[in-house]
N, C-alpha and C. Protein backbone atom coordinates (compact mmCIF):
# COMPACT_ATOMS: atom_id res chain seq x y z
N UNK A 1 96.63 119.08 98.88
CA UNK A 1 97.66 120.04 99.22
C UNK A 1 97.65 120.27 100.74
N UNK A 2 98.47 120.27 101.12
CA UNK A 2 98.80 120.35 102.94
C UNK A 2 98.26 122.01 103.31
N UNK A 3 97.76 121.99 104.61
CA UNK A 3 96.94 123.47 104.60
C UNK A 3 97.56 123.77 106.47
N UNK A 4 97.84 124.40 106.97
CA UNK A 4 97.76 124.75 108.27
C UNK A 4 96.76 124.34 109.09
N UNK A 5 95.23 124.43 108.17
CA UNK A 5 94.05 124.48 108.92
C UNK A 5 93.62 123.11 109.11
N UNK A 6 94.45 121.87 108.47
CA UNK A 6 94.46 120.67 108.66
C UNK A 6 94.68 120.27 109.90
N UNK A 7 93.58 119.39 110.75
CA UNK A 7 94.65 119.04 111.89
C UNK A 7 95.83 118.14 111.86
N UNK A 8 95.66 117.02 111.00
CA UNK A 8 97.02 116.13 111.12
C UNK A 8 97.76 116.89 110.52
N UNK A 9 97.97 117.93 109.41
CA UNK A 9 99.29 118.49 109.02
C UNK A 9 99.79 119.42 110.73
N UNK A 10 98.94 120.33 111.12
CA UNK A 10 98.99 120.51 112.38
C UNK A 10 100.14 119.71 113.66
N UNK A 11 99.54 118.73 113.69
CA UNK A 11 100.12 117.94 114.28
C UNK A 11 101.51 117.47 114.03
N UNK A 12 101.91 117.28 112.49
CA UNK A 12 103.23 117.06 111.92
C UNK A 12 103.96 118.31 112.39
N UNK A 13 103.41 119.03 112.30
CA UNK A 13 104.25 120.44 112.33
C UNK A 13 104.77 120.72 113.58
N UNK A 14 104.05 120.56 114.88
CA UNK A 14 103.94 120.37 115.91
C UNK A 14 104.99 119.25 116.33
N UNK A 15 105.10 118.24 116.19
CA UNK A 15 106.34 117.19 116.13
C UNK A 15 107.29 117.47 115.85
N UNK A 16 107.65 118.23 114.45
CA UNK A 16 108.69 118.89 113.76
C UNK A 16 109.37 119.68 114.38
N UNK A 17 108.13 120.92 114.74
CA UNK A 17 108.71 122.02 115.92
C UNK A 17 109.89 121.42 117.00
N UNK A 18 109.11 120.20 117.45
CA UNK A 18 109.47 119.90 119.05
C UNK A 18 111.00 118.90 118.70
N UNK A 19 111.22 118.40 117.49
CA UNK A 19 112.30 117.88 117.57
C UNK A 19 114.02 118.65 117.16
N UNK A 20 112.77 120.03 117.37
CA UNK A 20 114.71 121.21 117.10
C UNK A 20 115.07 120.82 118.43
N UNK A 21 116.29 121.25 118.96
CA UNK A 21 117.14 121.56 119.39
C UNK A 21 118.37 122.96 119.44
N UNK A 22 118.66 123.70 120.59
CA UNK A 22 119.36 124.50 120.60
C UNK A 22 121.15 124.19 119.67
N UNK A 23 120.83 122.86 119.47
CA UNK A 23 122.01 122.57 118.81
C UNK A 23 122.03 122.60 117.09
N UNK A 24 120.29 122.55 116.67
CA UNK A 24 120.39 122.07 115.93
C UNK A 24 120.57 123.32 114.21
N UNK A 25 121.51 122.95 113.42
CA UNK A 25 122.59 124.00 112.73
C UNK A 25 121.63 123.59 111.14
N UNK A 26 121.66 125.17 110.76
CA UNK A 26 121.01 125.54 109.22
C UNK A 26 121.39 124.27 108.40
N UNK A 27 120.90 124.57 107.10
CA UNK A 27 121.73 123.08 106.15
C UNK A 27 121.41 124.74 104.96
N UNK A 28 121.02 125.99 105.09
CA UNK A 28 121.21 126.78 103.77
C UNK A 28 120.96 128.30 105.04
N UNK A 29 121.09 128.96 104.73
CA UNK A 29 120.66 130.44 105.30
C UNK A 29 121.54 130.78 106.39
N UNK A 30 121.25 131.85 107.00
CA UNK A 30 122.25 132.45 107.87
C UNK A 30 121.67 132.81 109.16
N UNK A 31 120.03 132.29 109.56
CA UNK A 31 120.00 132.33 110.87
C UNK A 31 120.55 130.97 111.63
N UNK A 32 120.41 131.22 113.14
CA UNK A 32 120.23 130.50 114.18
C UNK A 32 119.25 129.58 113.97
N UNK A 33 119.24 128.83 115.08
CA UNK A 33 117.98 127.85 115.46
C UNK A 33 117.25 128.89 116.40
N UNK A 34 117.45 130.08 116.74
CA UNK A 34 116.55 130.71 117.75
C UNK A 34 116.01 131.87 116.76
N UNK A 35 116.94 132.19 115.76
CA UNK A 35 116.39 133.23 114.78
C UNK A 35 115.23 132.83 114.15
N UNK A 36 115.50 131.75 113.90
CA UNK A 36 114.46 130.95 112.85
C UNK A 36 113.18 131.01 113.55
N UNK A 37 113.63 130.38 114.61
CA UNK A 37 111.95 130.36 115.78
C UNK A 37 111.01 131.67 116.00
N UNK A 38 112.57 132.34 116.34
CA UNK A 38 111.75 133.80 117.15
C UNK A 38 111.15 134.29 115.42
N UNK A 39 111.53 134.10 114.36
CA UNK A 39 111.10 134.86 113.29
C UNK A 39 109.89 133.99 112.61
N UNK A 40 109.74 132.73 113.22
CA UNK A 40 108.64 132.40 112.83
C UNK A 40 107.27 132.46 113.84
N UNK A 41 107.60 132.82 115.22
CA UNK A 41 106.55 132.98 115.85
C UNK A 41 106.10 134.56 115.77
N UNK A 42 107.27 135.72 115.32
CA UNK A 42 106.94 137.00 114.96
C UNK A 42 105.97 136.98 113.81
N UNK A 43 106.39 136.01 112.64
CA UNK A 43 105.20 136.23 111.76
C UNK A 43 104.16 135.22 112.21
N UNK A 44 104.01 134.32 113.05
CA UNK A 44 102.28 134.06 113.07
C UNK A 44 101.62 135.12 113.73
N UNK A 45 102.15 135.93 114.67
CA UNK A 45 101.40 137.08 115.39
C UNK A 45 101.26 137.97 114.57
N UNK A 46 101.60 138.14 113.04
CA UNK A 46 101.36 138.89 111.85
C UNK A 46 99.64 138.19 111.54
N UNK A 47 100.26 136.94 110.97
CA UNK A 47 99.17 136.59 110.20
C UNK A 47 97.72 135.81 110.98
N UNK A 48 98.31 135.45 112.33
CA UNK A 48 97.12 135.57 113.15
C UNK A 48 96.41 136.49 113.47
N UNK A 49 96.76 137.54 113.11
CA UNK A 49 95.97 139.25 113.78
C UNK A 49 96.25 139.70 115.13
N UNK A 50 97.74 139.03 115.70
CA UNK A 50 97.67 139.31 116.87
C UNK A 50 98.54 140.69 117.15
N UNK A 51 99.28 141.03 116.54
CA UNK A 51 99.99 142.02 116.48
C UNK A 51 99.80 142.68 115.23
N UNK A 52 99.37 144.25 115.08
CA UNK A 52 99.84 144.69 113.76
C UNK A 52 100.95 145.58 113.38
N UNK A 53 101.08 145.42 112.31
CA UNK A 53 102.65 145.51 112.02
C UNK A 53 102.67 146.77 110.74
N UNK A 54 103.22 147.95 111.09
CA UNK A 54 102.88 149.18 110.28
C UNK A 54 103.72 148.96 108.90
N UNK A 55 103.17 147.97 107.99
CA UNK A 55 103.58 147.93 106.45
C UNK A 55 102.65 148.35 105.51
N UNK A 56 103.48 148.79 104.48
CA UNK A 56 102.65 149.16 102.53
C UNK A 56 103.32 147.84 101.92
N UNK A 57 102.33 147.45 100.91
CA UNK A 57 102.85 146.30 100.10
C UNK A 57 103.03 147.17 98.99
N UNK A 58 104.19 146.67 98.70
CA UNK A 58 105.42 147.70 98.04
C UNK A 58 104.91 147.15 96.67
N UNK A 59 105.59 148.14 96.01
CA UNK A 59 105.38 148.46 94.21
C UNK A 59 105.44 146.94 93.19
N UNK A 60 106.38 146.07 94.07
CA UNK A 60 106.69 145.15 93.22
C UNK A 60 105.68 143.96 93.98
N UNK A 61 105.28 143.94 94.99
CA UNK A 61 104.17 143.38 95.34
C UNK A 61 102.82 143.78 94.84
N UNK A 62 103.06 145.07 94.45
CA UNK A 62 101.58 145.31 93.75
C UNK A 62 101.03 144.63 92.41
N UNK A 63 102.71 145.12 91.89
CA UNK A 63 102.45 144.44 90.31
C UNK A 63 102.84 142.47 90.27
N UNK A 64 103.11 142.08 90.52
CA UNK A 64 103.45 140.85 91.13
C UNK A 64 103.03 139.81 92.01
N UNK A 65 102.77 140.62 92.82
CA UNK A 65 102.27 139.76 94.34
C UNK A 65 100.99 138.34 94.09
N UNK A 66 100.22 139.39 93.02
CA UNK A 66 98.94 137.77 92.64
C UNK A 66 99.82 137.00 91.84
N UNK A 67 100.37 137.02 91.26
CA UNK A 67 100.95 136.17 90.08
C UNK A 67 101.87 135.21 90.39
N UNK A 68 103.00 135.97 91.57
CA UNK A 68 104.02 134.82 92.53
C UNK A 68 103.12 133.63 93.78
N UNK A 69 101.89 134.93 94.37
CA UNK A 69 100.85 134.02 94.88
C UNK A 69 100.57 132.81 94.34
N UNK A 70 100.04 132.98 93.33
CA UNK A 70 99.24 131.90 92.50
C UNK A 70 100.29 130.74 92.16
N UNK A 71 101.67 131.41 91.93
CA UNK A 71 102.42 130.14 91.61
C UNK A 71 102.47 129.42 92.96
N UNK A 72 103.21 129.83 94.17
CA UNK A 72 103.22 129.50 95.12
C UNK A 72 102.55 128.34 96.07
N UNK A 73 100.93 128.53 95.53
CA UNK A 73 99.93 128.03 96.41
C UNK A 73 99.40 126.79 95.73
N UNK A 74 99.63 126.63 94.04
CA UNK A 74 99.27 125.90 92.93
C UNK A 74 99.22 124.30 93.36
N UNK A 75 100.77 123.97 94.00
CA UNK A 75 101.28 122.58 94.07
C UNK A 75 101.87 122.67 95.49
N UNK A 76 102.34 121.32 95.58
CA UNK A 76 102.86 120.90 97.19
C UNK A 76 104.16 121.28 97.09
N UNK A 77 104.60 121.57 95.60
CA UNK A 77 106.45 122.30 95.75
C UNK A 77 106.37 122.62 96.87
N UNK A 78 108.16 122.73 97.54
CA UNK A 78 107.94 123.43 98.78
C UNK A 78 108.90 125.16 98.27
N UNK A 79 108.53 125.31 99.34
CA UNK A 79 109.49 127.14 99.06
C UNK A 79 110.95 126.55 98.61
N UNK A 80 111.40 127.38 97.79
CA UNK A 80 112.95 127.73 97.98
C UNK A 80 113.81 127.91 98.64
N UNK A 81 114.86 127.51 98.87
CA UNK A 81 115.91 127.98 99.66
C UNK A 81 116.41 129.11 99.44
N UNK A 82 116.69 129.83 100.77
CA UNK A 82 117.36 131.35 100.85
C UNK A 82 116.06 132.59 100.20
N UNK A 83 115.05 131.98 100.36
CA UNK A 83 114.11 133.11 100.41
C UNK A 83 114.43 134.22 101.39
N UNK A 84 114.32 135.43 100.93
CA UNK A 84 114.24 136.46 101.89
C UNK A 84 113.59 136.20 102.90
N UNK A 85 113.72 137.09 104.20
CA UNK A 85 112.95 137.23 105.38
C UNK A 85 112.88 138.50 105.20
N UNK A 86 111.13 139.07 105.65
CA UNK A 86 111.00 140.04 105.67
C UNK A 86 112.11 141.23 107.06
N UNK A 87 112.30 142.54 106.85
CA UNK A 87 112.80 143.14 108.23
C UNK A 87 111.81 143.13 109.27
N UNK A 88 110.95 143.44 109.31
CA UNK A 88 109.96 143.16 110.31
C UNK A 88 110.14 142.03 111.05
N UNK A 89 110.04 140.93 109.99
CA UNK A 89 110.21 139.38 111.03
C UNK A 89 111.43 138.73 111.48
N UNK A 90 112.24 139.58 111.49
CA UNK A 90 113.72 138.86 111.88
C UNK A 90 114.49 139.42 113.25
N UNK A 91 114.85 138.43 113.84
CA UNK A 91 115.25 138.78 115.03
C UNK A 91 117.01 139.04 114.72
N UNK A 92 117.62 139.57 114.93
CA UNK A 92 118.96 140.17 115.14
C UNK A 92 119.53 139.57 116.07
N UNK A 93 118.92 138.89 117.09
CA UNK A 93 120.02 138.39 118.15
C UNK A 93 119.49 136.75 117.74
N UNK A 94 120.93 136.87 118.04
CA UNK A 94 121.40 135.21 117.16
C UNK A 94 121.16 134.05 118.22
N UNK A 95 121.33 134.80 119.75
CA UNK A 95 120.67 133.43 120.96
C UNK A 95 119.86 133.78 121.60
N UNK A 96 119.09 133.06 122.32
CA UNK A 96 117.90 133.14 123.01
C UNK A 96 117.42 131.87 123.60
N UNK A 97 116.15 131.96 124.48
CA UNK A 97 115.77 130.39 124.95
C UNK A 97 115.21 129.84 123.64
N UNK A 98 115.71 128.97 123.18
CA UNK A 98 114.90 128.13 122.01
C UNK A 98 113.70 127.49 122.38
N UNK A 99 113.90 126.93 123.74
CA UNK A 99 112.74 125.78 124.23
C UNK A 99 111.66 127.39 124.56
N UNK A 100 111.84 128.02 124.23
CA UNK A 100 110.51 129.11 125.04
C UNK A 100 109.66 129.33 123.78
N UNK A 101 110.84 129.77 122.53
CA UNK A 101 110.03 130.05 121.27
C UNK A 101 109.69 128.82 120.53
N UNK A 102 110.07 127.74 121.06
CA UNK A 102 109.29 126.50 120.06
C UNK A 102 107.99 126.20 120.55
N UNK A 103 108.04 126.34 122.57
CA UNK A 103 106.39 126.33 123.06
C UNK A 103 105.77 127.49 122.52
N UNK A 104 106.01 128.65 122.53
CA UNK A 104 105.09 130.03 121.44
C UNK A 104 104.76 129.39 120.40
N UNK A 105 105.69 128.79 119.51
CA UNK A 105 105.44 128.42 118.24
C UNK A 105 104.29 127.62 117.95
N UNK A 106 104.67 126.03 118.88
CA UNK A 106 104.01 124.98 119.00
C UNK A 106 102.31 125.12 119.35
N UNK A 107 102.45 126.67 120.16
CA UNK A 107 100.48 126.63 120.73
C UNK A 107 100.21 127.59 119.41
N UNK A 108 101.07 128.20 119.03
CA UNK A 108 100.70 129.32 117.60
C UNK A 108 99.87 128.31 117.05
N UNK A 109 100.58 127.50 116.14
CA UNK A 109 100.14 126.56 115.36
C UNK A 109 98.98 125.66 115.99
N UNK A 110 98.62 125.57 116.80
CA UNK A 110 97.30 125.19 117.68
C UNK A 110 96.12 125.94 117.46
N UNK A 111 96.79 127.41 117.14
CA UNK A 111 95.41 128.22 117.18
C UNK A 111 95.29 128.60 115.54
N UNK A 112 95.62 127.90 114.83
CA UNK A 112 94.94 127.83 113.47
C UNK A 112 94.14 127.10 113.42
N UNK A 113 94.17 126.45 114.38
CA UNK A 113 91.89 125.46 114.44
C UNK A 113 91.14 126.19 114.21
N UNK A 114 91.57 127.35 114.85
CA UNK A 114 90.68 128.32 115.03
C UNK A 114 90.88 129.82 114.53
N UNK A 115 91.13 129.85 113.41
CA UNK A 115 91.61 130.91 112.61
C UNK A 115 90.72 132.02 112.29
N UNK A 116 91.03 132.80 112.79
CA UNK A 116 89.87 134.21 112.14
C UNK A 116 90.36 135.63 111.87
N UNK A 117 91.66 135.95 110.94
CA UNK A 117 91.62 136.67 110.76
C UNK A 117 91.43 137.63 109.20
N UNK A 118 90.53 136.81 108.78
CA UNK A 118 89.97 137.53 107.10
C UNK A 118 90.72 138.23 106.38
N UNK A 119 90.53 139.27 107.13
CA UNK A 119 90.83 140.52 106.45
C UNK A 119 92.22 141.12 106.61
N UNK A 120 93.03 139.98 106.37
CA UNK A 120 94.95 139.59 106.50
C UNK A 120 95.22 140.23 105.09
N UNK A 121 96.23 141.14 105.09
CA UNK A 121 97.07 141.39 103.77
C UNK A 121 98.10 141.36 103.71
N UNK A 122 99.09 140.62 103.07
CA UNK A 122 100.23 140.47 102.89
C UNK A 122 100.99 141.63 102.61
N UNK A 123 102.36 141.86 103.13
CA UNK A 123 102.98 143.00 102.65
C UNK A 123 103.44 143.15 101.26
N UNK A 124 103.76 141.19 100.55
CA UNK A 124 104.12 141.05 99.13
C UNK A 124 102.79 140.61 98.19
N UNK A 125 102.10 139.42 98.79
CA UNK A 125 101.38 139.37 97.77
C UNK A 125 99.33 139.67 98.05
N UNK A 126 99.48 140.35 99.10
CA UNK A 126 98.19 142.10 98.85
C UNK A 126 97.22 140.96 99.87
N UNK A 127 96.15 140.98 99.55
CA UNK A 127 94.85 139.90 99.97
C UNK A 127 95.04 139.15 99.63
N UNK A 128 94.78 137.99 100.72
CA UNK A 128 94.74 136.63 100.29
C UNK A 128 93.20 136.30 100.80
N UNK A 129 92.87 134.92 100.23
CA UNK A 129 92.19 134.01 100.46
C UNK A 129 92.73 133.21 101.32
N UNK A 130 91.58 133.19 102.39
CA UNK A 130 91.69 131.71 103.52
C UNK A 130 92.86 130.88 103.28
N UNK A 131 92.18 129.93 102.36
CA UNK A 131 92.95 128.82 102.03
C UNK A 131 94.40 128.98 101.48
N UNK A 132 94.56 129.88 100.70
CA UNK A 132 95.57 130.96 99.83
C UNK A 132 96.50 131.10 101.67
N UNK A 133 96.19 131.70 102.71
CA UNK A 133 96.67 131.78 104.04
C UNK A 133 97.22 130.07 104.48
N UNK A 134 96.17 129.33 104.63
CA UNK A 134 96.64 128.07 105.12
C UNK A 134 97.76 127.01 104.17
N UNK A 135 97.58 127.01 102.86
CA UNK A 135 98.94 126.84 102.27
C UNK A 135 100.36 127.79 102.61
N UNK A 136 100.47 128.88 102.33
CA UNK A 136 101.01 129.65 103.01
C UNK A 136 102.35 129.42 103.73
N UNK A 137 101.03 129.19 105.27
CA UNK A 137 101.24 128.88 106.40
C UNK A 137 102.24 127.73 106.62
N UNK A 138 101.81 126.81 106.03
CA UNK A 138 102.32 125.55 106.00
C UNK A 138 103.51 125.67 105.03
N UNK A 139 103.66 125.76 104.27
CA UNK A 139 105.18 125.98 103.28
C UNK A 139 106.30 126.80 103.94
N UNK A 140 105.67 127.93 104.59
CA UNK A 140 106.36 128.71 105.51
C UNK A 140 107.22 127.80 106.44
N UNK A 141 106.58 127.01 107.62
CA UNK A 141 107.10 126.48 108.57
C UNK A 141 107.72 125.27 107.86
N UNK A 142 107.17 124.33 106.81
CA UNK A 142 108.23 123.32 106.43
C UNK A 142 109.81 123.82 105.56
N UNK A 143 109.09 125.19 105.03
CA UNK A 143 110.44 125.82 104.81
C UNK A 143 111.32 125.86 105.82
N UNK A 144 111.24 126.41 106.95
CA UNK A 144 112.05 126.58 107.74
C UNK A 144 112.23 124.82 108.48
N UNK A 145 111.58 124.06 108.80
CA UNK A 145 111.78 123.35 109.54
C UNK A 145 112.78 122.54 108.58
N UNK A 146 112.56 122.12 107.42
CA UNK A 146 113.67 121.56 106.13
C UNK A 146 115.07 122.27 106.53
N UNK A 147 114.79 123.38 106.79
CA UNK A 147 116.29 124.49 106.95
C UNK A 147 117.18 123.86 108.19
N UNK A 148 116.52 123.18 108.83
CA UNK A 148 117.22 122.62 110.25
C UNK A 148 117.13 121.52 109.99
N UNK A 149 116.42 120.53 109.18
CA UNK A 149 116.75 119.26 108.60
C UNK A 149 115.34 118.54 109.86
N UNK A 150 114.93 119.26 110.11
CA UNK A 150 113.41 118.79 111.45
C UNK A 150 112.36 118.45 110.20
């Protein structure tokens, strides 16, 4: 199963990143190519520990959250299309430098070599496990990068 904490998946991802373009247009959802970025480098500064972010994992994450986890992390399926974005992680302005948030992005994903933030809780599905994080991670960004056809 592909993990973040992999370096060659790493590296794919990293390639992927670098072959968006400010041109380059959704194939399902309703952000930008800069929404997408800026909302995916907002949540690694979530789940890296670099920023914290004042959330409760809500009622239906309580009762739920292990159970959608577990499906989630099981197989190499990839996410769904038109998954929600959390409000926290979404940027509202639709342009921006793209080439600025794909280098954020691109060293983000660099510093999962070196990952240390344990004691990470999801706002939907509560505590995770490490590895439970580095699948995650990785479904996350090929979700989105599939979304731009990268």
């Amino acid at each position: 199963m592909k993990t973040i904490f992999d370096n060659t998946t790493r590296e794919e991802l990293i390639g992927r990143i670098n072959s968006l373009t400010p041109k380059s247009t959704p194939q399902w959802g309703k952000m930008s190519v800069y929404q997408m970025a800026k909302h995916c480098t907002i949540w690694n500064n979530w789940i890296l520990g670099k920023k914290q972010y004042d959330y409760t994992q809500g009622l239906l994450g309580w009762i739920f959250g292990k159970m959608a986890l577990k499906g989630m992390v099981k197989d190499d399926s990839p996410m769904k299309k038109n998954m929600p974005a959390g409000s926290a992680f979404f940027s509202k302005e639709k342009t921006g430098d793209v080439e600025r948030e794909k280098k954020l992005w691109m060293e983000q994903v660099a510093e999962y070599a070196h990952y240390s933030n344990p004691g990470f809780v999801h706002d939907f599905f509560g505590k995770m496990k490490v590895d439970e994080i580095g699948i995650l991670a990785y479904k996350h960004f090929d979700h989105h990068l599939r979304q731009f056809n990268a």
